[in-house]
N, C-alpha and C. Protein backbone atom coordinates (compact mmCIF):
# COMPACT_ATOMS: atom_id res chain seq x y z
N UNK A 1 0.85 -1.18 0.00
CA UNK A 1 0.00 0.00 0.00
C UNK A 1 0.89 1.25 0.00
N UNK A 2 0.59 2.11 -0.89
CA UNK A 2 1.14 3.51 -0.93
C UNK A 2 0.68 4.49 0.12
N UNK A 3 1.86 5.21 -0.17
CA UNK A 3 1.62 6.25 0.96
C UNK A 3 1.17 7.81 0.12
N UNK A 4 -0.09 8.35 0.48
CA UNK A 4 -0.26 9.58 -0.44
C UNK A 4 -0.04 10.87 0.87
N UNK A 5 0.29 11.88 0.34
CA UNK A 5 0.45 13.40 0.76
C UNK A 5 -0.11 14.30 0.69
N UNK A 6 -0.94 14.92 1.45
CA UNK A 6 -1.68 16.16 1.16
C UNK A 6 -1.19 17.40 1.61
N UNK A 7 -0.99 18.24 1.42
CA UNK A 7 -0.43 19.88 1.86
C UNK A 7 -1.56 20.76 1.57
N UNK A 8 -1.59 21.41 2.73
CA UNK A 8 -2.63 22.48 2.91
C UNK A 8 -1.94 24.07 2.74
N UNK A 9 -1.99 24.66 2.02
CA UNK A 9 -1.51 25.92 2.31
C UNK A 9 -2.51 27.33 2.20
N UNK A 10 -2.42 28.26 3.02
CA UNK A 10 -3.20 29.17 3.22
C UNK A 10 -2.54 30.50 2.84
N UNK A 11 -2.92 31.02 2.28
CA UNK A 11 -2.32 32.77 2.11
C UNK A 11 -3.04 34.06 2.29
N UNK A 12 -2.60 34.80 2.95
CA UNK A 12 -3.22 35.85 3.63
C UNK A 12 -2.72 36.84 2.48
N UNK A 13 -3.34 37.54 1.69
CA UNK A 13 -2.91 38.99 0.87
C UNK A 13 -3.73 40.22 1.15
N UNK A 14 -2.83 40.97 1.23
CA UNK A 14 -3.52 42.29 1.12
C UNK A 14 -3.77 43.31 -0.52
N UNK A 15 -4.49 43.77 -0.85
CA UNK A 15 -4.46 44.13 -2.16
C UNK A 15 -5.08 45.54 -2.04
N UNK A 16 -3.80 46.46 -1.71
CA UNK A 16 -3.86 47.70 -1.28
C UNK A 16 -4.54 48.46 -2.34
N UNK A 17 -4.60 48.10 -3.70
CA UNK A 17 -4.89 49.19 -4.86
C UNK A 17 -6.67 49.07 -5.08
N UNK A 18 -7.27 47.67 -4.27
CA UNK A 18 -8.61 47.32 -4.39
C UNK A 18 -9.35 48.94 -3.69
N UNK A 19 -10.37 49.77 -4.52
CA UNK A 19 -11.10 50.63 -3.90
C UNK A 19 -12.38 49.49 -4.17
N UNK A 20 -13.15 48.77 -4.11
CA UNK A 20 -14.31 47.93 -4.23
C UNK A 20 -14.24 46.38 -3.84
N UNK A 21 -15.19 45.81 -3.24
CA UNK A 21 -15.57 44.29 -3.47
C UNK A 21 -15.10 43.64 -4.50
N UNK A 22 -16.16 44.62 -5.80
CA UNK A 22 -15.84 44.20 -6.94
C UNK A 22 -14.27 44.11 -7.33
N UNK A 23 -13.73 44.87 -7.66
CA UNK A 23 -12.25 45.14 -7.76
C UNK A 23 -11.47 43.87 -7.19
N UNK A 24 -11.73 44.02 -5.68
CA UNK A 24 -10.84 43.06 -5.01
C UNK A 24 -11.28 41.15 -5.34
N UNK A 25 -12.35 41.18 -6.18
CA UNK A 25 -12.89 39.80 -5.88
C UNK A 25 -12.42 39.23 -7.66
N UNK A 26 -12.02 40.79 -8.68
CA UNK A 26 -11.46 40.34 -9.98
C UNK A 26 -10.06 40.09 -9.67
N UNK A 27 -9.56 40.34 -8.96
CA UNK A 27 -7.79 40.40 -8.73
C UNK A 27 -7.70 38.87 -8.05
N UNK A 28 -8.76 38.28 -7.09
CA UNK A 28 -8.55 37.26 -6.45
C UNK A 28 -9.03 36.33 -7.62
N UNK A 29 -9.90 36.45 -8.06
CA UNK A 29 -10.41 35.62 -9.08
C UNK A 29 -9.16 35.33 -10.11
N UNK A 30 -8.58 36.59 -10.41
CA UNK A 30 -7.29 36.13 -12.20
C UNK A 30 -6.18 35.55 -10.89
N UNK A 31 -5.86 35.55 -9.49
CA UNK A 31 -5.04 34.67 -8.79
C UNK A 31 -5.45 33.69 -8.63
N UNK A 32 -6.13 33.07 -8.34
CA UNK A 32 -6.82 31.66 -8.00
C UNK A 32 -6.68 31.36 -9.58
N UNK A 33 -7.19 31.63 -10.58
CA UNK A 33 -7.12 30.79 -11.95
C UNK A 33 -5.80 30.61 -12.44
N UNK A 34 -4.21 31.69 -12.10
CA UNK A 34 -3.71 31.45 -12.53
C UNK A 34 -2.89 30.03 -11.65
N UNK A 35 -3.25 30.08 -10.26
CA UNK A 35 -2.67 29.10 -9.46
C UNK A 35 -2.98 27.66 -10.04
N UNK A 36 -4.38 27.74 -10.01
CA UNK A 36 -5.12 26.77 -10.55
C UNK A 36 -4.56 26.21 -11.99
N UNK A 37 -3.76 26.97 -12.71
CA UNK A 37 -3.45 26.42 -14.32
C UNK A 37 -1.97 26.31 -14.25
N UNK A 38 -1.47 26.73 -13.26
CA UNK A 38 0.10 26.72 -13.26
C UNK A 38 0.37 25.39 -12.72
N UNK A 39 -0.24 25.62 -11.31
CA UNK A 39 0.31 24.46 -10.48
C UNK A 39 -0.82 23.11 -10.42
N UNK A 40 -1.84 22.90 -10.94
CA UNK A 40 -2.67 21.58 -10.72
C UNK A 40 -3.14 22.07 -9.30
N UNK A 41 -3.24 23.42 -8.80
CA UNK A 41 -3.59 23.11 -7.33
C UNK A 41 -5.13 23.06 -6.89
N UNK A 42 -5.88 22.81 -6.04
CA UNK A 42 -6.99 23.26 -5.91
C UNK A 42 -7.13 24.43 -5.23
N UNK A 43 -7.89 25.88 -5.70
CA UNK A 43 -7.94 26.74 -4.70
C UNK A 43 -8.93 27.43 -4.35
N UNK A 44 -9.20 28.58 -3.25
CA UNK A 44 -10.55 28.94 -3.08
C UNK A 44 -10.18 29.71 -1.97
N UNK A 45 -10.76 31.06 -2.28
CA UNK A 45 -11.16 32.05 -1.35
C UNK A 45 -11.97 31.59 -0.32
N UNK A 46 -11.23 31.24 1.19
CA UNK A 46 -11.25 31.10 2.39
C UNK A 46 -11.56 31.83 3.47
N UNK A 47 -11.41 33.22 3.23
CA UNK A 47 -11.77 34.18 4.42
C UNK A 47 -11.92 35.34 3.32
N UNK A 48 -12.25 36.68 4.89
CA UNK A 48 -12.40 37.47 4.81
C UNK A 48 -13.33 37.94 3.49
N UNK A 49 -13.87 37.29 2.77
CA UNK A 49 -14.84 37.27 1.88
C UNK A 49 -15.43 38.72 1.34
N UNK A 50 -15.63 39.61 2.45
CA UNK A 50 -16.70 40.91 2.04
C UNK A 50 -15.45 42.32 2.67
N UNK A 51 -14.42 41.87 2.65
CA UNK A 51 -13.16 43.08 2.54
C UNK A 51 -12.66 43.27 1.53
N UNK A 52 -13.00 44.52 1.48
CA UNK A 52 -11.74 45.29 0.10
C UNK A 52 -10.68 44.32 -0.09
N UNK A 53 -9.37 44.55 0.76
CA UNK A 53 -8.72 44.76 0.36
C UNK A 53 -7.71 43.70 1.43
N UNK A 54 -8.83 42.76 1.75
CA UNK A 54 -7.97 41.79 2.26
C UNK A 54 -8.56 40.28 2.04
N UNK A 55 -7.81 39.28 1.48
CA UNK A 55 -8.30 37.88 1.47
C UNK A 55 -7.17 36.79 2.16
N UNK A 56 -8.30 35.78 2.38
CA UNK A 56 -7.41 34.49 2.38
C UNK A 56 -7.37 33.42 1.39
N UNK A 57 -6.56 33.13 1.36
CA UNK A 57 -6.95 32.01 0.01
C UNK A 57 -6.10 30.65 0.65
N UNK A 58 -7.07 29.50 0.12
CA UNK A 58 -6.24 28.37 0.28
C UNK A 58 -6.13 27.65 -0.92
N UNK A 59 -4.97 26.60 -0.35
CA UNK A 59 -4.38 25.79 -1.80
C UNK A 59 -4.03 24.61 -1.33
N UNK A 60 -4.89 23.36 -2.07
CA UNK A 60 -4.99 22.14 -1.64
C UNK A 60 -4.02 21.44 -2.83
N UNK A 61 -3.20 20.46 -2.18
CA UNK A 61 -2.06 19.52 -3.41
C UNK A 61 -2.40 18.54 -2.84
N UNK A 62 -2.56 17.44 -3.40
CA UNK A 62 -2.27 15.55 -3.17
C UNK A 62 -1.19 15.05 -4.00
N UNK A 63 -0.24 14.06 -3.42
CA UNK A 63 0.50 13.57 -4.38
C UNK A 63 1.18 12.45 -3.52
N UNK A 64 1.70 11.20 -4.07
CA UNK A 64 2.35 10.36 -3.66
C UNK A 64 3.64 10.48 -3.42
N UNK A 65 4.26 11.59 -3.68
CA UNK A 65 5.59 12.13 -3.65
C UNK A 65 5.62 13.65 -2.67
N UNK A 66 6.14 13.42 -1.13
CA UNK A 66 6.44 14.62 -0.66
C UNK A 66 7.16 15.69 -1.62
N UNK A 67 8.34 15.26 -1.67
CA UNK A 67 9.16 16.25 -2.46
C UNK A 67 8.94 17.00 -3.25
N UNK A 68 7.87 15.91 -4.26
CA UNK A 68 6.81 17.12 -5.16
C UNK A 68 6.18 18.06 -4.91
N UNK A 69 5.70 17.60 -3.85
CA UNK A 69 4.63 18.58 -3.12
C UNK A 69 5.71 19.90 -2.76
N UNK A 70 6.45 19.31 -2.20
CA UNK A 70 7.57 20.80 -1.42
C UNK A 70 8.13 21.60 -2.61
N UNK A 71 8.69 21.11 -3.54
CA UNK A 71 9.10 21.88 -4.93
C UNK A 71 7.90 22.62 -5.10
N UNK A 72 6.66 21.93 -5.91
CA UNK A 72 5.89 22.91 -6.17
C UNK A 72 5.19 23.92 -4.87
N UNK A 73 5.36 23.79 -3.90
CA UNK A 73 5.09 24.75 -2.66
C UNK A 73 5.55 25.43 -2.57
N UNK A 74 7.05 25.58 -2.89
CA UNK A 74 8.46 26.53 -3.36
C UNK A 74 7.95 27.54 -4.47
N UNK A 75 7.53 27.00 -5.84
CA UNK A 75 6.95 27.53 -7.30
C UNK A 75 5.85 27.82 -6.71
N UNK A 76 4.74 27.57 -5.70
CA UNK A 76 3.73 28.89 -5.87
C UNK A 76 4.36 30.25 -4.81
N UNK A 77 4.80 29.71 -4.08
CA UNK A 77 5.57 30.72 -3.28
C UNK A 77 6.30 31.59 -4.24
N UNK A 78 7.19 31.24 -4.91
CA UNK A 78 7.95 32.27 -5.63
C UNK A 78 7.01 33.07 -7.03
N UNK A 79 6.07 32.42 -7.16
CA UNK A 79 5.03 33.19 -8.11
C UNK A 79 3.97 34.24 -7.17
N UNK A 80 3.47 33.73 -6.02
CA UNK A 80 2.74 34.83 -5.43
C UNK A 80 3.90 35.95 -5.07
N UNK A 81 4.92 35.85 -4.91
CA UNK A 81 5.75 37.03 -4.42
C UNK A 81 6.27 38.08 -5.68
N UNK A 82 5.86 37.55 -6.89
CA UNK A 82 6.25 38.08 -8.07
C UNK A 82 4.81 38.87 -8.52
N UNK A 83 3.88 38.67 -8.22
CA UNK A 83 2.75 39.18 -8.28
C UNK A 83 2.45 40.59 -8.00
N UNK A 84 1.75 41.36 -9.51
CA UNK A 84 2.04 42.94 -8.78
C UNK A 84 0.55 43.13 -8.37
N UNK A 85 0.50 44.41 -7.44
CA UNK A 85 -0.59 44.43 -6.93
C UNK A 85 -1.51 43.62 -5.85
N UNK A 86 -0.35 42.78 -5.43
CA UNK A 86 -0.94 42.04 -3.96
C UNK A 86 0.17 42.12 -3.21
N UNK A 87 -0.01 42.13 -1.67
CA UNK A 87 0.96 41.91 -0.89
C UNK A 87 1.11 40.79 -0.36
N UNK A 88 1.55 39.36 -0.03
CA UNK A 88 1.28 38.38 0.71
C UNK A 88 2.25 38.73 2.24
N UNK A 89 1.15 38.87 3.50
CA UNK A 89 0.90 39.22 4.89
C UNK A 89 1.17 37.97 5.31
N UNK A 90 1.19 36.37 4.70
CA UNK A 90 0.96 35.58 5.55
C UNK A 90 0.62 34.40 5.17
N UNK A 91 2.12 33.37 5.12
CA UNK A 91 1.76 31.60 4.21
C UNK A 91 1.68 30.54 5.34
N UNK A 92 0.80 30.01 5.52
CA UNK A 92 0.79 28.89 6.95
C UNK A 92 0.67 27.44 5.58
N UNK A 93 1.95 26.54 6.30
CA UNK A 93 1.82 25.08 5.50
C UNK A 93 1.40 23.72 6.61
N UNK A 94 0.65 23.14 5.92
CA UNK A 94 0.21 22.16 6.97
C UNK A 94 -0.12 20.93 5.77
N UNK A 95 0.75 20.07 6.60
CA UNK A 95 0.38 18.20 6.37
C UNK A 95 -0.21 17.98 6.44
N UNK A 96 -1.62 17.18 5.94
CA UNK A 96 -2.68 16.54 6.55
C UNK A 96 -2.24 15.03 6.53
């Protein structure tokens, strides 16, 4: 029997340039799709839901290979920090 891996990761951004809901919920929306097409990840606006200019987002991976998981945890990390117009406040990683 194999052993599978799940990683939970959460990200806290701030998106100082959001003046609207609207605004702030198109900027989270083109992040989540691009996460979603880059990395195979699953993702979804988690908190703070009805703030300008602050979200949480999480990002679900499965894989039979830790290492994989940690590389690509590395590659979304280094893509949200390249990102203009958001600040990331805050990455919590958790094993399930």
């Amino acid at each position: 029997m194999s052993t599978g891996y799940i990683i939970s990761m959460t990200v806290t951004v701030h998106i100082p340039f959001a003046q609207s809901l609207k605004e702030k919920r198109r900027h989270i929306k083109s992040l989540k799709d691009k996460i979603h097409q880059q990395f195979n990840a699953s993702v979804a606006e988690i908190d703070c839901l009805n703030e300008w200019q602050k979200s949480v987002i999480g990002i679900a991976m499965v894989s039979n290979d830790r290492t994989y998981l940690e590389k690509i945890v590395n590659s979304i990390e280094t893509f949200l920090l390249q990102v203009r117009d958001i600040v990331i406040t805050d990455i919590h990683l958790e094993w399930v």
